[in-house]
Structures are given as structure tokens and as C-alpha cells.
PDB file of N, CA and C in Angstrom:
ATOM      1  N   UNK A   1     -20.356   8.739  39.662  1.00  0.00           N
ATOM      2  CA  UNK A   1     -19.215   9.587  39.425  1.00  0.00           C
ATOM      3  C   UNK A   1     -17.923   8.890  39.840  1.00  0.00           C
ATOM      4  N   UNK A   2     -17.923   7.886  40.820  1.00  0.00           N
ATOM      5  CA  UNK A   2     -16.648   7.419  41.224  1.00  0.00           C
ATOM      6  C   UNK A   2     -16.422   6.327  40.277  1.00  0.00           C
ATOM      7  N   UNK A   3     -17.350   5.537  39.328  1.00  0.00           N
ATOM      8  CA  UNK A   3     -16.694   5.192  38.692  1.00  0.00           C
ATOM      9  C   UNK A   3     -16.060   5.859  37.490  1.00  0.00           C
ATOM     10  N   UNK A   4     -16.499   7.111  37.142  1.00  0.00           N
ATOM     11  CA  UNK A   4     -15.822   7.229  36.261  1.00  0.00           C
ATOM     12  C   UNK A   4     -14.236   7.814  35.824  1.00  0.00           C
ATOM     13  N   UNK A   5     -14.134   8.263  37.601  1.00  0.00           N
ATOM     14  CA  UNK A   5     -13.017   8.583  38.526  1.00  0.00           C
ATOM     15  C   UNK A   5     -11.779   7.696  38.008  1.00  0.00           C
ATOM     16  N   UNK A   6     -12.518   6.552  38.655  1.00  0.00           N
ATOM     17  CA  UNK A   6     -11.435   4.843  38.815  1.00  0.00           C
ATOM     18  C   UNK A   6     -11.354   4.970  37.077  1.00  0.00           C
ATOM     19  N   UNK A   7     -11.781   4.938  36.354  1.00  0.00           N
ATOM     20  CA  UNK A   7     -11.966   4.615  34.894  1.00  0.00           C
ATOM     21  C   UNK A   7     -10.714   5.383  34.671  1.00  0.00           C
ATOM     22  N   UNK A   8     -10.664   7.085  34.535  1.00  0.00           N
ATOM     23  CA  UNK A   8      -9.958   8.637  34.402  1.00  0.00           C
ATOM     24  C   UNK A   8      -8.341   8.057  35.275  1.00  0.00           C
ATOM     25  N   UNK A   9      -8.626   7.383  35.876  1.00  0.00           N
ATOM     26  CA  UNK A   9      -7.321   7.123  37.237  1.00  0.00           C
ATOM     27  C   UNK A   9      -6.591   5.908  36.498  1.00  0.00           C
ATOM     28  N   UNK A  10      -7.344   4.808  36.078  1.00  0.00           N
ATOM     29  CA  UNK A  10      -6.881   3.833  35.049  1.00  0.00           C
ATOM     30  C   UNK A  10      -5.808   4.329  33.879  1.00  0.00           C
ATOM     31  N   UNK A  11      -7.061   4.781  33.678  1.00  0.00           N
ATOM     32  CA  UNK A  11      -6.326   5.256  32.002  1.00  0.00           C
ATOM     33  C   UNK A  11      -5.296   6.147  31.871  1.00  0.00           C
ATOM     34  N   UNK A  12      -5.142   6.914  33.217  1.00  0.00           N
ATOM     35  CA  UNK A  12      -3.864   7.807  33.454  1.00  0.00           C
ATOM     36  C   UNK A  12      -2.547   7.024  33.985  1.00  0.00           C
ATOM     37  N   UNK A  13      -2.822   5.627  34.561  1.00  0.00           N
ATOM     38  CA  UNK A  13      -1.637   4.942  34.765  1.00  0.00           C
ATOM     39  C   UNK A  13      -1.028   4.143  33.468  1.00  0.00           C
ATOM     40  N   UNK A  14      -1.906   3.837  33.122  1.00  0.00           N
ATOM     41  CA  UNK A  14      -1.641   3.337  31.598  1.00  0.00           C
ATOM     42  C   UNK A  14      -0.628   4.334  30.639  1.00  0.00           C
ATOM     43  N   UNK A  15      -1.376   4.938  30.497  1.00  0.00           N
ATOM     44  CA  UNK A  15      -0.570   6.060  29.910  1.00  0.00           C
ATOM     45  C   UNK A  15       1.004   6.320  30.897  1.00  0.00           C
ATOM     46  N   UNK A  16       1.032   6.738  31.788  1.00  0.00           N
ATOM     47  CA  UNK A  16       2.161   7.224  32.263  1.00  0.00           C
ATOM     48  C   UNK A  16       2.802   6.068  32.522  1.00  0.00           C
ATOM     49  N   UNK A  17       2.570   4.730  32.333  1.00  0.00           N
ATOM     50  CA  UNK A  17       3.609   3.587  32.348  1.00  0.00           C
ATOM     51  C   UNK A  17       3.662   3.506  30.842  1.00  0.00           C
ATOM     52  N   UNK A  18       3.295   4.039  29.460  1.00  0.00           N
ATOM     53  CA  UNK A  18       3.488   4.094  28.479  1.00  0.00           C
ATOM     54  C   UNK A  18       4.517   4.994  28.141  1.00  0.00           C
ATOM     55  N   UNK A  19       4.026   6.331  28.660  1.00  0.00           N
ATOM     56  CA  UNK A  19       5.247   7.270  28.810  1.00  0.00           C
ATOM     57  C   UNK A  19       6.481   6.848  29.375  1.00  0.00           C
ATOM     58  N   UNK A  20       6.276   6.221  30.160  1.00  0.00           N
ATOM     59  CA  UNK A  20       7.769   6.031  31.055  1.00  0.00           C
ATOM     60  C   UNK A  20       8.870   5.053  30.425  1.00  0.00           C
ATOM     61  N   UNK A  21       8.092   4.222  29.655  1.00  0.00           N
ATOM     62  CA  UNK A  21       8.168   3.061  28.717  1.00  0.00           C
ATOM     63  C   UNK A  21       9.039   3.862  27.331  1.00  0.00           C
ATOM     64  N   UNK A  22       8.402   4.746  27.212  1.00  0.00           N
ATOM     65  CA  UNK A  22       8.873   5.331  25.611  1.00  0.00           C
ATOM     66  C   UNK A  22      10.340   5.952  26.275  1.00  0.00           C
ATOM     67  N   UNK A  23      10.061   6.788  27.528  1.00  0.00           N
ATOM     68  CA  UNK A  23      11.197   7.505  28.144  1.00  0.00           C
ATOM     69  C   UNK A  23      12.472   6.200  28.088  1.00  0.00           C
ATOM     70  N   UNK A  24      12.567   5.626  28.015  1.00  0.00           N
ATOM     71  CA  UNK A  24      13.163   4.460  28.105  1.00  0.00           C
ATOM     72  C   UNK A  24      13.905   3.607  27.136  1.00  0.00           C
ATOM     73  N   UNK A  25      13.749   3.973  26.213  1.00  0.00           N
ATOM     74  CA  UNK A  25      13.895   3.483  24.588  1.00  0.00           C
ATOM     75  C   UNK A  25      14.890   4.272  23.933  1.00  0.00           C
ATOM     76  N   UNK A  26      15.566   3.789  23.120  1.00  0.00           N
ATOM     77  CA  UNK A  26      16.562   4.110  22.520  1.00  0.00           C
ATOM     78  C   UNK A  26      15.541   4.625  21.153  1.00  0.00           C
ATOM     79  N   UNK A  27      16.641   5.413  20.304  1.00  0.00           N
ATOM     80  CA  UNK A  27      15.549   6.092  19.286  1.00  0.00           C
ATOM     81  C   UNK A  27      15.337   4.872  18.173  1.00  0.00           C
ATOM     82  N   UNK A  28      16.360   4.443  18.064  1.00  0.00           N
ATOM     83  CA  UNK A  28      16.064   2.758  17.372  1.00  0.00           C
ATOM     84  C   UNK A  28      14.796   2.175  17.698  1.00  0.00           C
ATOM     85  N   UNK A  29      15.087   1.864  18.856  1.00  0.00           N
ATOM     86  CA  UNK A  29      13.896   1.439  19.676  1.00  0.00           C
ATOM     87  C   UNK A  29      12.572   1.937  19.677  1.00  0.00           C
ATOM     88  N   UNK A  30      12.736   3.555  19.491  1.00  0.00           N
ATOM     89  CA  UNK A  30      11.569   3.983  19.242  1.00  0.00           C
ATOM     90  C   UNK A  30      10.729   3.938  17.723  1.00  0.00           C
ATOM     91  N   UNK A  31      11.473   3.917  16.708  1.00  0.00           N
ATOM     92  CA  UNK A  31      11.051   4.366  15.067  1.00  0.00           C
ATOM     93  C   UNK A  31      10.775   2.516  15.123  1.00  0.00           C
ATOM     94  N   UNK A  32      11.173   1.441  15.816  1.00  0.00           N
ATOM     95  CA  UNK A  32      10.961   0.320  15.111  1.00  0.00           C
ATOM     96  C   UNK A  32       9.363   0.110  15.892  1.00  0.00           C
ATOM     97  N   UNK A  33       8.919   0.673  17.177  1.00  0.00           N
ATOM     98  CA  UNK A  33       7.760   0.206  17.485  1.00  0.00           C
ATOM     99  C   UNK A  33       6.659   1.501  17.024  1.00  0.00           C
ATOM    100  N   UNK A  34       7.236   2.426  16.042  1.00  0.00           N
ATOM    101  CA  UNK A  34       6.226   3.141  15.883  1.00  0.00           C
ATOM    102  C   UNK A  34       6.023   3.502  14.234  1.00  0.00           C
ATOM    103  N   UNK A  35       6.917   2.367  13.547  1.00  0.00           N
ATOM    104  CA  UNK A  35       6.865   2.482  12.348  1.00  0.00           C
ATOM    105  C   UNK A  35       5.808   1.601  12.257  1.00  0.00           C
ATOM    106  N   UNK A  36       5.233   1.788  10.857  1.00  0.00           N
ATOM    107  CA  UNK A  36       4.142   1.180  10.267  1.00  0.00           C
ATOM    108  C   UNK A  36       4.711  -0.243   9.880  1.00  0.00           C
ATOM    109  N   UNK A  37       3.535  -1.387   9.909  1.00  0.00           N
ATOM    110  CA  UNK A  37       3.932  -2.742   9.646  1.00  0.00           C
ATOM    111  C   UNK A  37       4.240  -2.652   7.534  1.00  0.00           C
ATOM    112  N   UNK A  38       4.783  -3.443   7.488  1.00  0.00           N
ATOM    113  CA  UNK A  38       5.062  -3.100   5.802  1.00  0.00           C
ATOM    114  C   UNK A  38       4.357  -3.657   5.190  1.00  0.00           C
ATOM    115  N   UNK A  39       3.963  -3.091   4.217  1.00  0.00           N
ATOM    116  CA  UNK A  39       2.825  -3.186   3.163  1.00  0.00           C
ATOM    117  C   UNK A  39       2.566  -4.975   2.685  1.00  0.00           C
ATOM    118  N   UNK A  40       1.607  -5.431   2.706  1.00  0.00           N
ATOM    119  CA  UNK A  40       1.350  -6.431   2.445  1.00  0.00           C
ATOM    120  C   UNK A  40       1.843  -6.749   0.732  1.00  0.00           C
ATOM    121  N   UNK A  41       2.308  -7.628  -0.100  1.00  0.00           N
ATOM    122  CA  UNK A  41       3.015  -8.194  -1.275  1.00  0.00           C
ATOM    123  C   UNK A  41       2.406  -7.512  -2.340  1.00  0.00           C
ATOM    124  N   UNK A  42       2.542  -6.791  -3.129  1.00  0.00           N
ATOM    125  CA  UNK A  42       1.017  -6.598  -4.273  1.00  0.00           C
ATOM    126  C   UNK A  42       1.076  -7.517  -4.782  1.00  0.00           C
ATOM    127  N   UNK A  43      -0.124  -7.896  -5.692  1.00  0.00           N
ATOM    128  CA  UNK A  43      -0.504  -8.499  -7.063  1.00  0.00           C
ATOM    129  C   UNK A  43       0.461  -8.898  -7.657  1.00  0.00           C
ATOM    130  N   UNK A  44       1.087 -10.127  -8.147  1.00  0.00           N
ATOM    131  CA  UNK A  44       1.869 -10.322  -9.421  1.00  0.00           C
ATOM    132  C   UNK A  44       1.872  -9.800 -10.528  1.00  0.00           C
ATOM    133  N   UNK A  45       0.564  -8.930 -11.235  1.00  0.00           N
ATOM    134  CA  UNK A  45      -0.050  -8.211 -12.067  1.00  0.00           C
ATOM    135  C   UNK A  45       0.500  -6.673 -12.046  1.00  0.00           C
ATOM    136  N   UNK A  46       0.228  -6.047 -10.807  1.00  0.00           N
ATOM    137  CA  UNK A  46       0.780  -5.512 -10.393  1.00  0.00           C
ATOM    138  C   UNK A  46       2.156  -4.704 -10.529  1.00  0.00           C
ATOM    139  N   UNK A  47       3.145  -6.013  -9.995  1.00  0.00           N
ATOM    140  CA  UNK A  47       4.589  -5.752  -9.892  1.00  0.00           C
ATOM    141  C   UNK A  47       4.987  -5.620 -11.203  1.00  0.00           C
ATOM    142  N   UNK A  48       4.355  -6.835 -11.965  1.00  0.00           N
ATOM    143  CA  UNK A  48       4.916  -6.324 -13.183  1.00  0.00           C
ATOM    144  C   UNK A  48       4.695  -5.227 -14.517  1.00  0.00           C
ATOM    145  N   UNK A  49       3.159  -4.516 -14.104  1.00  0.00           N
ATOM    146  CA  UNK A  49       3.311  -3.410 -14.363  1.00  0.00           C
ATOM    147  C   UNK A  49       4.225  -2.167 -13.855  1.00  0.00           C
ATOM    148  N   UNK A  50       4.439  -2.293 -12.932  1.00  0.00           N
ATOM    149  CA  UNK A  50       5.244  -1.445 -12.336  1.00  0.00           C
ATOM    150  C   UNK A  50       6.756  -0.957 -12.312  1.00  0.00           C
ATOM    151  N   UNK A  51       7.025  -2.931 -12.799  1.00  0.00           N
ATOM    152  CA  UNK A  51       8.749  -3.129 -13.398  1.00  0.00           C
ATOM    153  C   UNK A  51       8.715  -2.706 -14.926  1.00  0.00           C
ATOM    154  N   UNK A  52       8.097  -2.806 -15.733  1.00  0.00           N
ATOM    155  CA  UNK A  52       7.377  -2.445 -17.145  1.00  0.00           C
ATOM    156  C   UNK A  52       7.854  -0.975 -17.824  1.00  0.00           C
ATOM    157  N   UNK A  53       6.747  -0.221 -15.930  1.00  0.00           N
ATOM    158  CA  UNK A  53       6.721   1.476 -16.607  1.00  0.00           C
ATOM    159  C   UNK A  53       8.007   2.094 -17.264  1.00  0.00           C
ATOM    160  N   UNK A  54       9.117   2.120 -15.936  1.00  0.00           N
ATOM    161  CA  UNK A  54      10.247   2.899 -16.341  1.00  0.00           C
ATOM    162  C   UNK A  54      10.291   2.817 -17.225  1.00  0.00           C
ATOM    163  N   UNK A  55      10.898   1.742 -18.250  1.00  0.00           N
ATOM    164  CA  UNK A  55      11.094   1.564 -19.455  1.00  0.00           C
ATOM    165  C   UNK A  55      10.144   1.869 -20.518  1.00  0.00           C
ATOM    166  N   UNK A  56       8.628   2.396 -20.438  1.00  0.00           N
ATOM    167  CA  UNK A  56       8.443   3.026 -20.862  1.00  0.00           C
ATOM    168  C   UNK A  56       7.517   4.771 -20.476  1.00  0.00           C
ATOM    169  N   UNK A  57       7.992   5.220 -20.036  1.00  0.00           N
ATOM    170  CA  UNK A  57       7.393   6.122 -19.278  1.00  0.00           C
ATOM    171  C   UNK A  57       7.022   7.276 -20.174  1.00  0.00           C
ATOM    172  N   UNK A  58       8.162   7.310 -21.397  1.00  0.00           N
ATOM    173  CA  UNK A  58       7.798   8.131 -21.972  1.00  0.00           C
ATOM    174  C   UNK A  58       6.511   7.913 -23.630  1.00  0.00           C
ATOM    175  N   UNK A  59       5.640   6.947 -23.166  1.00  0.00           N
ATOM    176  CA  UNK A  59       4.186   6.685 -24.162  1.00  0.00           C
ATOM    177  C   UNK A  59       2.983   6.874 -23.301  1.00  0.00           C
ATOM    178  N   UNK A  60       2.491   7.086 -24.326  1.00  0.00           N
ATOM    179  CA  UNK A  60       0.832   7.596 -23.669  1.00  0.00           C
ATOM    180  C   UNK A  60       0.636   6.080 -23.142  1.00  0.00           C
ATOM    181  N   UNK A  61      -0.576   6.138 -22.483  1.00  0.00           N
ATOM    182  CA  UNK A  61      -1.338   5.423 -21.213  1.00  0.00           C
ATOM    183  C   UNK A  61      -2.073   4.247 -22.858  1.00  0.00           C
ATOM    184  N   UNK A  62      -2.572   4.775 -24.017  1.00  0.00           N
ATOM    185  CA  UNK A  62      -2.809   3.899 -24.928  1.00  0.00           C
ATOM    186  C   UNK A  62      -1.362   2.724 -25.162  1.00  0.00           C
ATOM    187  N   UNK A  63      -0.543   3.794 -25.562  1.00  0.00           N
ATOM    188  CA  UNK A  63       0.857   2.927 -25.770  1.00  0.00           C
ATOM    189  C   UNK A  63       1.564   1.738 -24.844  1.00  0.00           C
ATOM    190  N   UNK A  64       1.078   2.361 -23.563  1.00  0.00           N
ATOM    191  CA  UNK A  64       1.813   1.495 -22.437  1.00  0.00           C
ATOM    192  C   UNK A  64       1.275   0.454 -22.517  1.00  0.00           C
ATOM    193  N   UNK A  65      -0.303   0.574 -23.155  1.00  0.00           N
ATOM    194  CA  UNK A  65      -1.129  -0.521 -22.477  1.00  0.00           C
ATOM    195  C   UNK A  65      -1.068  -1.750 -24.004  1.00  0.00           C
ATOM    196  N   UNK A  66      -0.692  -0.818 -24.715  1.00  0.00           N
ATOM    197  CA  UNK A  66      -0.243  -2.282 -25.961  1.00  0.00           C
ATOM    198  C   UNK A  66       1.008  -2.693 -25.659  1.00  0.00           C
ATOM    199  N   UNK A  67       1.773  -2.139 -24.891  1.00  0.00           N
ATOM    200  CA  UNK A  67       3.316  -3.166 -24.980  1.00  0.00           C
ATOM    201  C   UNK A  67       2.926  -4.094 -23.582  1.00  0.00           C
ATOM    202  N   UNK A  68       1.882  -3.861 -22.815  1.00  0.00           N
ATOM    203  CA  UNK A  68       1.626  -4.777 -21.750  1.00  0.00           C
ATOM    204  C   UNK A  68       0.862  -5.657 -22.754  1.00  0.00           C
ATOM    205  N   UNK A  69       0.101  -5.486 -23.433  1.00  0.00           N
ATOM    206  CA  UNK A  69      -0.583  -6.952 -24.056  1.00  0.00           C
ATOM    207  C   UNK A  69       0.326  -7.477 -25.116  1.00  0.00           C
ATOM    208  N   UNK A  70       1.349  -6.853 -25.870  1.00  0.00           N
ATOM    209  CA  UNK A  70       2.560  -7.370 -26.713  1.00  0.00           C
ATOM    210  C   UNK A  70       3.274  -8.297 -25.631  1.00  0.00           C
ATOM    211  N   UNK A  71       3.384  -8.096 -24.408  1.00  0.00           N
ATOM    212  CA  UNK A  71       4.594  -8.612 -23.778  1.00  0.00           C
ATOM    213  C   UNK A  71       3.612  -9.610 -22.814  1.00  0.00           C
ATOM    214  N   UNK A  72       2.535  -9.832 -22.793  1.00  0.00           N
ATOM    215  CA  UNK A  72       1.594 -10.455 -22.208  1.00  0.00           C
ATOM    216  C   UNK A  72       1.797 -10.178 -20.514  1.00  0.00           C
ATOM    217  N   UNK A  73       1.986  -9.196 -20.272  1.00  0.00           N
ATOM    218  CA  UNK A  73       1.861  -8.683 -18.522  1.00  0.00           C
ATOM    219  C   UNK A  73       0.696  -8.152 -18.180  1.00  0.00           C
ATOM    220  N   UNK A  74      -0.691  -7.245 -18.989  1.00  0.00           N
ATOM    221  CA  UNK A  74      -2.092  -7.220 -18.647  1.00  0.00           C
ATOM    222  C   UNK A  74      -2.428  -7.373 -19.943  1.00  0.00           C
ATOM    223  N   UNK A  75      -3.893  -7.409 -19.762  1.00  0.00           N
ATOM    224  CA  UNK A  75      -4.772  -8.059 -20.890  1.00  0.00           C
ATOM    225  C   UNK A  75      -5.603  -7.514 -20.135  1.00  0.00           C
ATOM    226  N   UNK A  76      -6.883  -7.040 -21.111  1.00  0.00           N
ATOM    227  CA  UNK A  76      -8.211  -7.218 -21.241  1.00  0.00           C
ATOM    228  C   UNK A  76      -9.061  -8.143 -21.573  1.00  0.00           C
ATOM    229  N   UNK A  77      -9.876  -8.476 -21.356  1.00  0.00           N
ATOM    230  CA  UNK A  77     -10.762  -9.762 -21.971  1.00  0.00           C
ATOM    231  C   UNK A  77     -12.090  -8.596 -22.103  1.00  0.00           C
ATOM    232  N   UNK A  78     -13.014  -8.726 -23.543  1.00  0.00           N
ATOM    233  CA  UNK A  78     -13.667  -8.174 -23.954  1.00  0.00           C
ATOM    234  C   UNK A  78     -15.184  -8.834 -23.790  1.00  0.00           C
ATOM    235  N   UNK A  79     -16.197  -8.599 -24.130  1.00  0.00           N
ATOM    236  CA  UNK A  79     -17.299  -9.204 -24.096  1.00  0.00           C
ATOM    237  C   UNK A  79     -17.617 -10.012 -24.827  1.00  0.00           C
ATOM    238  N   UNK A  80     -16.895 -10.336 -25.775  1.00  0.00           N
ATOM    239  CA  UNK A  80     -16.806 -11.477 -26.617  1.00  0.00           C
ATOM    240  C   UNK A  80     -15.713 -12.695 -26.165  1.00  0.00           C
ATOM    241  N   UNK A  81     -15.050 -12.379 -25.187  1.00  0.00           N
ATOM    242  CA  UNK A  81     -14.223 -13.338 -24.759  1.00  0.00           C
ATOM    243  C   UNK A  81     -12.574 -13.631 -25.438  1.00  0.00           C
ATOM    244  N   UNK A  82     -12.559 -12.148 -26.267  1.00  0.00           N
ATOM    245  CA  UNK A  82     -11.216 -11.923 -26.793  1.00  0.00           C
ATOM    246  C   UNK A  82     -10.361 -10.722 -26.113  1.00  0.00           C
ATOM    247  N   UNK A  83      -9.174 -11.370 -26.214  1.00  0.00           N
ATOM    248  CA  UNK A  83      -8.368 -10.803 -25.061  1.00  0.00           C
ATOM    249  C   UNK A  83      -7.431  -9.344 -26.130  1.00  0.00           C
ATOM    250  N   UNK A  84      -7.462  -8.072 -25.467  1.00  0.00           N
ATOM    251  CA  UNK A  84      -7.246  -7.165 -26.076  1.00  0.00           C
ATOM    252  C   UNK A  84      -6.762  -6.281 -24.973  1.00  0.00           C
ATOM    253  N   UNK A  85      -5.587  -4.948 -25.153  1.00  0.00           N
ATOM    254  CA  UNK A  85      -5.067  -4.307 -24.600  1.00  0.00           C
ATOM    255  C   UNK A  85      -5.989  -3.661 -23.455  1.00  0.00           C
ATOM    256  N   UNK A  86      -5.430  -3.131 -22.418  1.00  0.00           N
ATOM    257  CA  UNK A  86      -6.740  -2.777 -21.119  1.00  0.00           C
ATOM    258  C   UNK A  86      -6.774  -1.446 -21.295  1.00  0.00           C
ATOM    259  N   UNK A  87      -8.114  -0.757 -21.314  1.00  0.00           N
ATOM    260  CA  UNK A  87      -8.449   0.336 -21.387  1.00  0.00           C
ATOM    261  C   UNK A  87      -7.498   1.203 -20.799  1.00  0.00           C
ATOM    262  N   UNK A  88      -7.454   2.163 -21.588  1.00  0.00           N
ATOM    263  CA  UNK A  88      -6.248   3.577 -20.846  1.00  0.00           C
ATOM    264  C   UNK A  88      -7.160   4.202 -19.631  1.00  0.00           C
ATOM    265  N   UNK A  89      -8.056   4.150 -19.208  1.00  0.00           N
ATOM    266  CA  UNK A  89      -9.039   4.332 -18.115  1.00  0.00           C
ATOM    267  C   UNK A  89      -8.407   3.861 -16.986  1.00  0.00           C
ATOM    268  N   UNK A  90      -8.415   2.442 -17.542  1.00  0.00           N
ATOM    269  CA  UNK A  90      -8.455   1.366 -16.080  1.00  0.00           C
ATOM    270  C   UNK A  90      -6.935   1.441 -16.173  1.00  0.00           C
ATOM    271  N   UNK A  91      -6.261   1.405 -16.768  1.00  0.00           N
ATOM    272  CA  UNK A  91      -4.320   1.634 -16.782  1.00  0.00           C
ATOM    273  C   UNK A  91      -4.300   2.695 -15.755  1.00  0.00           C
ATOM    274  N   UNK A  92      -5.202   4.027 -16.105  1.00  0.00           N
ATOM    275  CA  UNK A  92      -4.667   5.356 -15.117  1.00  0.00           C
ATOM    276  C   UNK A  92      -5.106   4.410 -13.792  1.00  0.00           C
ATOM    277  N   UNK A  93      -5.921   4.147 -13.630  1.00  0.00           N
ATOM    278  CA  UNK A  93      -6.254   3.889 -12.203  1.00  0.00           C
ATOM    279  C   UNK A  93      -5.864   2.634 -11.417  1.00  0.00           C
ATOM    280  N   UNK A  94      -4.794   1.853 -12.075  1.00  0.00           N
ATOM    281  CA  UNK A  94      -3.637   1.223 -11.386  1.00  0.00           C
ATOM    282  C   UNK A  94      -2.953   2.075 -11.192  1.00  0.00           C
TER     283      UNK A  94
END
């Protein structure tokens, strides 16, 4: 039981030198160590679907996906090894 005392007694100094730590911080200070690290780069594939949409936002998920293979930004490759617009499937789920 006493160790789990020392353990309970640990972990409460920790904490209250964490607390005291935050007490301490400017709110700057606070949102920069408790913001999330930023998103790792996407895909080149990706981005440029994404720069693409706006401009067309208003065509179906078929449509979008032929001006990405008109403009060569995605492609499908088929089972024959010919390259053709990417399923409106796999478009929704980018």
C-alpha cells in the first residue's frame, strides 16, 4: 500500500507543478503549447484535387472526375493497363 501512496504522491506533484506552470503562462503562451502540431503536407495528388474543385463544384462527381483526367491531375489505370477517368466511388471518398 505504501507504494502505491509514493506513486498517488508523485503523480500529484507532477500535476500541481503542471498546474502552476499553466498558472503562469500568458494565453499566447497557452493556445501555442496546447494547440495541435499541424497537419503533416498531403499528397501532391491530393492538393491538386482540391485546388481543381472550386472551380468546379458545380458537376457531378462523374464530371469532376473527367476534367481531372482532361487536365491530367487523377487518372485511373484499368485492368488492361489503360488509363481512364477514376471512379465517382473512389472521387467521393477523397
Amino acid at each position: 500500500m505504501h507504494g502505491l501512496h509514493g506513486r498517488i504522491a508523485f503523480l500529484l506533484s507532477i500535476f500541481e507543478g503542471l498546474l502552476n506552470t499553466v498558472h503562469t503562462l500568458t494565453v499566447e503562451e497557452l493556445v501555442v503549447a496546447i494547440a495541435p502540431e499541424p497537419p503533416l503536407t498531403a499528397p501532391a495528388h491530393l492538393r491538386a484535387i482540391a485546388e481543381a474543385y472550386p472551380h468546379a463544384a458545380h458537376l457531378s462527381l462523374d464530371e469532376f472526375a473527367e476534367v481531372l483526367y482532361e487536365q491530367n491531375i487523377y487518372r485511373a489505370i484499368d485492368k488492361g493497363g489503360h488509363e481512364r477517368p477514376v471512379n465517382r466511388g473512389t472521387l467521393k471518398k477523397i
